[in-house]
C-alpha atoms as a PDB file:
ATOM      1  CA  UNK A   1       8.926   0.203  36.412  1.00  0.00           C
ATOM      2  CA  UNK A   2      10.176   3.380  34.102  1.00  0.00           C
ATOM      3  CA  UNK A   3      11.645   2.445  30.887  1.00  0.00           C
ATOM      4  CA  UNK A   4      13.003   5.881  30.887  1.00  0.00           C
ATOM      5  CA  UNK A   5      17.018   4.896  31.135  1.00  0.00           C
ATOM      6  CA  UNK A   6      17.501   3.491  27.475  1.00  0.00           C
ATOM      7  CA  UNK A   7      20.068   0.837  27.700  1.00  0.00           C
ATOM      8  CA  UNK A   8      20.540  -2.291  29.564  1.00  0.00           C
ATOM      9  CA  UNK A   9      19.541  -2.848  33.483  1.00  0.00           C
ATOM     10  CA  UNK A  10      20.239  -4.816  36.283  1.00  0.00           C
ATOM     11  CA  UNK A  11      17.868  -6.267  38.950  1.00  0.00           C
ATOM     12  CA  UNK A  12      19.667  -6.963  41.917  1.00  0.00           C
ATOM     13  CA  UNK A  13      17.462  -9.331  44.071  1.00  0.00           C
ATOM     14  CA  UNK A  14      18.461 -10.252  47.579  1.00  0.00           C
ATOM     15  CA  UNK A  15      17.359 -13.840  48.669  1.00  0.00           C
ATOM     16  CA  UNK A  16      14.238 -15.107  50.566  1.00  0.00           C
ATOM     17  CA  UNK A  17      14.484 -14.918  54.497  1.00  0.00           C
ATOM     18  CA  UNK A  18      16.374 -17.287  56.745  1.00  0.00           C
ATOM     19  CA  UNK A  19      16.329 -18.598  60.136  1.00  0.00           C
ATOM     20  CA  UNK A  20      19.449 -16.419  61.034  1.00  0.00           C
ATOM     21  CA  UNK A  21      18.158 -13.428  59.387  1.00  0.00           C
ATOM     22  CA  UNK A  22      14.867 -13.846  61.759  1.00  0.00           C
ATOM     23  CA  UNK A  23      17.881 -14.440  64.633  1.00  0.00           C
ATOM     24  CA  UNK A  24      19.803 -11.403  63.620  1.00  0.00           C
ATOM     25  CA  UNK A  25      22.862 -13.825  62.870  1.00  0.00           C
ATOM     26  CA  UNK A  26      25.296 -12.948  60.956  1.00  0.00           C
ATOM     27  CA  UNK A  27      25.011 -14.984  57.868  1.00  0.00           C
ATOM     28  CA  UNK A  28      28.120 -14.365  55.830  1.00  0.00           C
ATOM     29  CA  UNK A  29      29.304 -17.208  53.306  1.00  0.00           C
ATOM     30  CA  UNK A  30      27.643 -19.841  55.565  1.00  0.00           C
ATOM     31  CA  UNK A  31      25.256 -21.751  53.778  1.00  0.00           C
ATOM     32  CA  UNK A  32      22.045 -21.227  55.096  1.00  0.00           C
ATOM     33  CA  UNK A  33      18.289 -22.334  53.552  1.00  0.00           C
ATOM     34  CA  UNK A  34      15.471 -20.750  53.083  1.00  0.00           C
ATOM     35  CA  UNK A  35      12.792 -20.940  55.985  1.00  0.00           C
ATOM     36  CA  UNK A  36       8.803 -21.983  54.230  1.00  0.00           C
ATOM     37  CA  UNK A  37       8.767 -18.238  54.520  1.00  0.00           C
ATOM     38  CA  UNK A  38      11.691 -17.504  52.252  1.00  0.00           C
ATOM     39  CA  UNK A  39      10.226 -19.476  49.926  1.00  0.00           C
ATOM     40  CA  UNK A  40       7.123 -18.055  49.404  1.00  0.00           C
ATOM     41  CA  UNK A  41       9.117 -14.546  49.493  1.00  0.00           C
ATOM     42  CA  UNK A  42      10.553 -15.972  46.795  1.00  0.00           C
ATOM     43  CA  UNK A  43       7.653 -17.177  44.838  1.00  0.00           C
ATOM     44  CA  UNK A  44       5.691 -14.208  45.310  1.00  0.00           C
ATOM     45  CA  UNK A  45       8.719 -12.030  44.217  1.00  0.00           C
ATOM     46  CA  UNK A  46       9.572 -13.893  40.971  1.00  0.00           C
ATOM     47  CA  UNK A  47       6.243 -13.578  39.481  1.00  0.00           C
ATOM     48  CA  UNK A  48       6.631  -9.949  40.011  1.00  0.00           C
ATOM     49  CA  UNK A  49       9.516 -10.068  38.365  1.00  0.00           C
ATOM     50  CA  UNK A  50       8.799 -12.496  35.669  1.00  0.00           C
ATOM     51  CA  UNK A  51       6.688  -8.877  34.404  1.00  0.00           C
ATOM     52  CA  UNK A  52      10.181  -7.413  33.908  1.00  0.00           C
ATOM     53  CA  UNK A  53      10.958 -10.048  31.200  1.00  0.00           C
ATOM     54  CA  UNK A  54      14.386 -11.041  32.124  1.00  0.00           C
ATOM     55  CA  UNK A  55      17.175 -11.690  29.626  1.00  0.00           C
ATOM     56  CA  UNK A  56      19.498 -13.408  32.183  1.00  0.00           C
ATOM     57  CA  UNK A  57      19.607 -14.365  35.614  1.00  0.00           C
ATOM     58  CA  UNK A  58      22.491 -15.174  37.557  1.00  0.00           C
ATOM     59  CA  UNK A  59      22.693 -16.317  40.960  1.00  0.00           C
ATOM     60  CA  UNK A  60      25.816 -16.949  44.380  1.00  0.00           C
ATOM     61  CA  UNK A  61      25.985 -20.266  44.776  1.00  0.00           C
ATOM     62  CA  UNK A  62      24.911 -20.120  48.340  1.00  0.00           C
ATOM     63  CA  UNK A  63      21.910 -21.999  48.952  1.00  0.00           C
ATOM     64  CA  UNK A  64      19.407 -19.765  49.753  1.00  0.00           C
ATOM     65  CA  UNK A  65      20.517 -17.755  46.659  1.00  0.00           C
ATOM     66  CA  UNK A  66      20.248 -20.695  44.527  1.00  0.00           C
ATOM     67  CA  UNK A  67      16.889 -21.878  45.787  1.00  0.00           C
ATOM     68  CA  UNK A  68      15.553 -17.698  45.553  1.00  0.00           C
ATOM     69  CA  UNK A  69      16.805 -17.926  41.752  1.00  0.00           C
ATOM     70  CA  UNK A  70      15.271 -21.118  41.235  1.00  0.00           C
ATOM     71  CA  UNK A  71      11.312 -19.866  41.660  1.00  0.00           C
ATOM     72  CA  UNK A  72      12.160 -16.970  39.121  1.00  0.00           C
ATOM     73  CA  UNK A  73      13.495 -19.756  36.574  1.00  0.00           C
ATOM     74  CA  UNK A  74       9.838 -21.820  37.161  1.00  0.00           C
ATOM     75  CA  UNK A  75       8.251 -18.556  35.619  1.00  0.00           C
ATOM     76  CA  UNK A  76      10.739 -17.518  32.901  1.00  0.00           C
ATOM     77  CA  UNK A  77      12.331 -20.681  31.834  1.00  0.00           C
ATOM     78  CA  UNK A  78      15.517 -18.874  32.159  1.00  0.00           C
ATOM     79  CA  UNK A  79      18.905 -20.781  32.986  1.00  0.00           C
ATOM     80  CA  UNK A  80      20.570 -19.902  36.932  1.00  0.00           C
ATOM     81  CA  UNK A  81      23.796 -19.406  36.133  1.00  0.00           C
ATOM     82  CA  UNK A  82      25.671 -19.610  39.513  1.00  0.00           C
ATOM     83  CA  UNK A  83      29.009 -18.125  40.719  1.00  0.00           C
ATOM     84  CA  UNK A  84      30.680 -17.964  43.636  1.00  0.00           C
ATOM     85  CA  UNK A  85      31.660 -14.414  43.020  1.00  0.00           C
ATOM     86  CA  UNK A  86      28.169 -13.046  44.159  1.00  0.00           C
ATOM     87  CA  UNK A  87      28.749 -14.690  47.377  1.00  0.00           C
ATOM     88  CA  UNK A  88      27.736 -12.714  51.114  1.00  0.00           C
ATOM     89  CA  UNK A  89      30.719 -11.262  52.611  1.00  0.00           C
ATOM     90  CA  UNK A  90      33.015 -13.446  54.334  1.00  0.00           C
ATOM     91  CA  UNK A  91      33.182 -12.042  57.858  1.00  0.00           C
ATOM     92  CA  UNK A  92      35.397 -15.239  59.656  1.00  0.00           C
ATOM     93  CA  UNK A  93      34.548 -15.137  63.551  1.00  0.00           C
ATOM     94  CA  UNK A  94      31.730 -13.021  63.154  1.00  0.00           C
ATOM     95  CA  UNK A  95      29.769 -15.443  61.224  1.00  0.00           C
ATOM     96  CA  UNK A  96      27.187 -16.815  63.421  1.00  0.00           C
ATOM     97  CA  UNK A  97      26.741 -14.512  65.724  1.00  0.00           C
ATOM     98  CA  UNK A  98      24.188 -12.335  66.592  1.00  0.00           C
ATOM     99  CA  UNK A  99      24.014  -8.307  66.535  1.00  0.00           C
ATOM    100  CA  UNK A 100      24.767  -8.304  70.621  1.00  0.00           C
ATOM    101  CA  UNK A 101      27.166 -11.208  70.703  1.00  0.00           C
ATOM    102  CA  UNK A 102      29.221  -9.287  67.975  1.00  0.00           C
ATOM    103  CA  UNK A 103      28.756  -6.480  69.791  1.00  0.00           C
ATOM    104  CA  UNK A 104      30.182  -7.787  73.092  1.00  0.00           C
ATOM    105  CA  UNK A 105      32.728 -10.053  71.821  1.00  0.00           C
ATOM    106  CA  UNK A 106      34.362  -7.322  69.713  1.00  0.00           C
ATOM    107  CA  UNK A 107      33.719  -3.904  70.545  1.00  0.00           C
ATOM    108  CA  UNK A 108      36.252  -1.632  69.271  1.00  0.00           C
ATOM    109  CA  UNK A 109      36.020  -3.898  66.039  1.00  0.00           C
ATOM    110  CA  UNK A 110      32.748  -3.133  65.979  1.00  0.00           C
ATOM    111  CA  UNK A 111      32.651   0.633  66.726  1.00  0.00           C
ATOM    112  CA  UNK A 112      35.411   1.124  63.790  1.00  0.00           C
ATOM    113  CA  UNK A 113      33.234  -0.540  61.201  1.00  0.00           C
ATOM    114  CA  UNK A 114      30.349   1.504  62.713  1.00  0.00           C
ATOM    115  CA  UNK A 115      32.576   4.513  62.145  1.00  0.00           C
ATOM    116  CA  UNK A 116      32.838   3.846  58.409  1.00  0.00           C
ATOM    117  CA  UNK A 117      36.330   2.598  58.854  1.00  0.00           C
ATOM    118  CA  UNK A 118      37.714  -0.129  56.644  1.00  0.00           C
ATOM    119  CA  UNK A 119      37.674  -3.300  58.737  1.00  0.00           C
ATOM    120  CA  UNK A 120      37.675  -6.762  58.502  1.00  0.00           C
ATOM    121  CA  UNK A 121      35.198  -8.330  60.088  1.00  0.00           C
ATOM    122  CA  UNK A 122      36.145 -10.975  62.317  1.00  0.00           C
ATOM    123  CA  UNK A 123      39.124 -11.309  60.045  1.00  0.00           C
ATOM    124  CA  UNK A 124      36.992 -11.460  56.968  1.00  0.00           C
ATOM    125  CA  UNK A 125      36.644  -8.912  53.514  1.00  0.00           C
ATOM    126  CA  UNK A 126      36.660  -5.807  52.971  1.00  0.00           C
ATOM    127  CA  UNK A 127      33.763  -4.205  51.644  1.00  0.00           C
ATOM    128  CA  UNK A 128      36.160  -3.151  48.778  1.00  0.00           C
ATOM    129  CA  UNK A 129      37.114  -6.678  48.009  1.00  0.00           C
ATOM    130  CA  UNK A 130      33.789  -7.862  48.065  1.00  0.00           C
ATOM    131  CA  UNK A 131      32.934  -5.380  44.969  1.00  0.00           C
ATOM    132  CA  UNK A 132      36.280  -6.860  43.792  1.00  0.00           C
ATOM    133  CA  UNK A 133      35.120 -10.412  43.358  1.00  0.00           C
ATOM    134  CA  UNK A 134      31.469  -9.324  42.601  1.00  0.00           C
ATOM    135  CA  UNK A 135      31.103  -6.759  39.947  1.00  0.00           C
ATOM    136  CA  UNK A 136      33.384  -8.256  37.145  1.00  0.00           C
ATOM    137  CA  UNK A 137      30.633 -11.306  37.462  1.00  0.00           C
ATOM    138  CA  UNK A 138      27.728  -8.779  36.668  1.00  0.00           C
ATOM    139  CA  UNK A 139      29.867  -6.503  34.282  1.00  0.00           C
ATOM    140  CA  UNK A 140      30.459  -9.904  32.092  1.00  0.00           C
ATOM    141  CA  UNK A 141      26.586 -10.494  32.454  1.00  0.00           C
ATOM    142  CA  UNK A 142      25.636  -7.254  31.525  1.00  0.00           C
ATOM    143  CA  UNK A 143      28.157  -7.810  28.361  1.00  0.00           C
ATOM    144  CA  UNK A 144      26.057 -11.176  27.214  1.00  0.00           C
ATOM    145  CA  UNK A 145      22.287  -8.629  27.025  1.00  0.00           C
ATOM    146  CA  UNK A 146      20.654  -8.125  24.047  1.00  0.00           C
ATOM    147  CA  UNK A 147      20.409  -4.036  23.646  1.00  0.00           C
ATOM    148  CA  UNK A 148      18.495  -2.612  26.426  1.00  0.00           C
ATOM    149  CA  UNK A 149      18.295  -5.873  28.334  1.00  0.00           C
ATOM    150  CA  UNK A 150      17.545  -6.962  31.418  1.00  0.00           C
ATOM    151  CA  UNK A 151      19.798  -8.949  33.884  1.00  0.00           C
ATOM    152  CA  UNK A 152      18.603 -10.219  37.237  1.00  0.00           C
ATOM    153  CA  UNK A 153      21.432 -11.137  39.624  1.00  0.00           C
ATOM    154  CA  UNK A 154      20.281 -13.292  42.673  1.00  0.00           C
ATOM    155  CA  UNK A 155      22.851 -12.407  45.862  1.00  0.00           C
ATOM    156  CA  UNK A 156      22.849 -11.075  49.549  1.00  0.00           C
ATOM    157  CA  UNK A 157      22.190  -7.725  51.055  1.00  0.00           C
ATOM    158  CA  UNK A 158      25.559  -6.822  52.232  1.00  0.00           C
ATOM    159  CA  UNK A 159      27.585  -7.639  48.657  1.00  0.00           C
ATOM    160  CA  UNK A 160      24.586  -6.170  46.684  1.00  0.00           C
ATOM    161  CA  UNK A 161      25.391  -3.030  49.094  1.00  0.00           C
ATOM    162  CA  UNK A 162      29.380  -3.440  47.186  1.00  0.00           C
ATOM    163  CA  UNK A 163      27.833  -3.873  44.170  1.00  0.00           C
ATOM    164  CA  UNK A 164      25.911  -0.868  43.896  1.00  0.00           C
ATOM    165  CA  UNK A 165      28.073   1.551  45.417  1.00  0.00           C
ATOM    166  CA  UNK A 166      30.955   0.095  43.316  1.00  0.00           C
ATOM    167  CA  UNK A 167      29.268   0.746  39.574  1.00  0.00           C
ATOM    168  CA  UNK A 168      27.361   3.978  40.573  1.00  0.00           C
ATOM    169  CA  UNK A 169      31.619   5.096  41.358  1.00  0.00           C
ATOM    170  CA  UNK A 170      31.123   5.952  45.041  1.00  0.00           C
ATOM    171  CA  UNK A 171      33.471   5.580  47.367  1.00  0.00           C
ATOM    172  CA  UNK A 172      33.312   2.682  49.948  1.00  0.00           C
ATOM    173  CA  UNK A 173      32.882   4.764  52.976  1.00  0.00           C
ATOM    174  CA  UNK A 174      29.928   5.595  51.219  1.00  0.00           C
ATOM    175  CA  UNK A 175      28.517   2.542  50.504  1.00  0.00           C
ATOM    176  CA  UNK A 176      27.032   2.362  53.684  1.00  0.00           C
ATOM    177  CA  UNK A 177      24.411   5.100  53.091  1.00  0.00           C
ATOM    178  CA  UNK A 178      22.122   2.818  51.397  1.00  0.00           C
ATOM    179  CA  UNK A 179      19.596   0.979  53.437  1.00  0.00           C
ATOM    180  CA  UNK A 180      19.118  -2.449  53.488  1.00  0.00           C
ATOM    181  CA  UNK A 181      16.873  -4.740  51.188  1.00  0.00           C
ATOM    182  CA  UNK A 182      14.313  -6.552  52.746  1.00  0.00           C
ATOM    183  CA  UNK A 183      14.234 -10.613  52.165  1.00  0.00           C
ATOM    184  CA  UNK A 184      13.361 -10.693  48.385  1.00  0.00           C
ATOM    185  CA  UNK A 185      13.367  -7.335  47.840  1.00  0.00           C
ATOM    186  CA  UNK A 186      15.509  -5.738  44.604  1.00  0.00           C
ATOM    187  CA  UNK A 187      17.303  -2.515  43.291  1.00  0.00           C
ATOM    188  CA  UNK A 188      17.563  -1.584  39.514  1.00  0.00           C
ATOM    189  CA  UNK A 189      20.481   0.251  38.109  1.00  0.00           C
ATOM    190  CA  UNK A 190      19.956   1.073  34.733  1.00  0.00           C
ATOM    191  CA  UNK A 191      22.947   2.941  32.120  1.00  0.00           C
ATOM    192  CA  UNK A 192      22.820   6.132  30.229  1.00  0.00           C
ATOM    193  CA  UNK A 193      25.016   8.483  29.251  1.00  0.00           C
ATOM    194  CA  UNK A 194      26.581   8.959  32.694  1.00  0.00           C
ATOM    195  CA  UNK A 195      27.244   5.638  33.529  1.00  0.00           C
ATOM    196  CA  UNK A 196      25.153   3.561  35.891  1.00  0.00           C
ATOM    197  CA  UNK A 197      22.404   5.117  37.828  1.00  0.00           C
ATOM    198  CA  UNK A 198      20.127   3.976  40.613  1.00  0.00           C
ATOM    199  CA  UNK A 199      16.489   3.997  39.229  1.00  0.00           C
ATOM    200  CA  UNK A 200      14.936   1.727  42.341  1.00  0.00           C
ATOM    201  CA  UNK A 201      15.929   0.839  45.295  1.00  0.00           C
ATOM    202  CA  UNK A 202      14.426  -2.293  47.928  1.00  0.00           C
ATOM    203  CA  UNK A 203      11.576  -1.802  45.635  1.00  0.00           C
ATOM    204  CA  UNK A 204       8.591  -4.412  46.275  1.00  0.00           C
ATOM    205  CA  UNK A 205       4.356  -3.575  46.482  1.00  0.00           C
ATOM    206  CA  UNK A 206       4.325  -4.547  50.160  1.00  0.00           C
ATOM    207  CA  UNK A 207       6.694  -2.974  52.842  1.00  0.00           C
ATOM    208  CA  UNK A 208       8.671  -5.343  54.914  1.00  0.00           C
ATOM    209  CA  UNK A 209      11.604  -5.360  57.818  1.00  0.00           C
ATOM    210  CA  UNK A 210      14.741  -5.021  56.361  1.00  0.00           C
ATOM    211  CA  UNK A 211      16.099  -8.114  58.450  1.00  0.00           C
ATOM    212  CA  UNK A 212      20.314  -8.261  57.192  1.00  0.00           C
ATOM    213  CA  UNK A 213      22.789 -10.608  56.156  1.00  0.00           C
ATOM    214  CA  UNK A 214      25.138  -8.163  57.820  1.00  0.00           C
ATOM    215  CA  UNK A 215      25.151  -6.888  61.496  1.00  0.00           C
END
């Protein structure tokens, strides 16, 4: 990975895959664990990581977060430091449901959000208060680096969407426009000058499905 951005950067990892995200469920804030093959996603992953050597690594407190976060700890000896703040989207009725069910059960819900329209899912967040509850964990993070140091923060592929978007100053409608991250997959935002920019995205050596949190 470049070293090219002085300054300090940000790994944003999603988590190791679940049963729902092989079901096409949406996920949401329900606590979900890992399947055997999120783990070893997750093992794989951190000792790729571990290369980076991480200053501090944060982590949602959902389970599958947790237990991601926990493999790159083995390797680093570094603390998980968990808050609920990094948390998937909260998308109420939705959660649980798969792609078509959502699809059926709320269609003009569905076509708005498709749209780009601000909408909350099945009663949930907005995107924009996602990024709300989200960023000012990573932004205190990123205040704790030593100069041009490295913080990994363990969450979910729809918030890490928010979280993005948010520091690079795009607008939400935008937000969208970045692809998923496959199951233990990560972005890298580093700072210069400009402000945050986006040196990697779903970076990982071997291709996979993006399979999402969100629908």
């Amino acid at each position: 990975m470049s070293r090219a951005a002085r300054g300090p950067r940000i790994v944003f990892w999603r988590h190791g895959q679940t049963s729902w995200n092989l079901e096409s469920r949406f996920q949401g804030s329900t606590d979900i664990p890992l399947t055997d093959q999120g783990i070893f996603q997750a093992q794989r992953s951190a000792r790729l990581l571990a290369g980076l050597k991480p200053d501090l690594l944060v982590s949602s407190d959902l389970q599958r977060a947790v237990r991601t976060a926990a493999e790159l700890a083995k390797v680093t000896g570094l603390e998980v430091h968990q808050d609920e703040g990094l948390r998937e989207t909260y998308a109420g009725e939705w959660q649980g449901l798969t792609n078509a069910e959502i699809r059926a059960r709320y269609p003009e819900e569905y076509e708005a959000w498709a749209q780009g329209h601000p909408v909350r899912r099945g009663g949930g967040e907005l995107a924009s208060e996602v990024a709300d509850r989200a960023v000012p964990v990573v932004l205190s993070a990123v205040e704790k680096l030593p100069e041009e140091g490295t913080l990994v923060v363990v969450s979910h592929g729809g918030t890490i969407r928010t979280m993005i978007g948010r520091l690079l100053g795009l607008e939400p409608v935008l937000w969208e426009r970045f692809g998923g991250l496959s199951n233990c997959c990560w972005s890298v935002l580093g700072q210069g000058v400009r402000g945050w920019r986006l040196l990697e995205h779903n970076a990982g050596t071997l291709p996979q499905p993006v399979i999402g949190d969100e629908t």
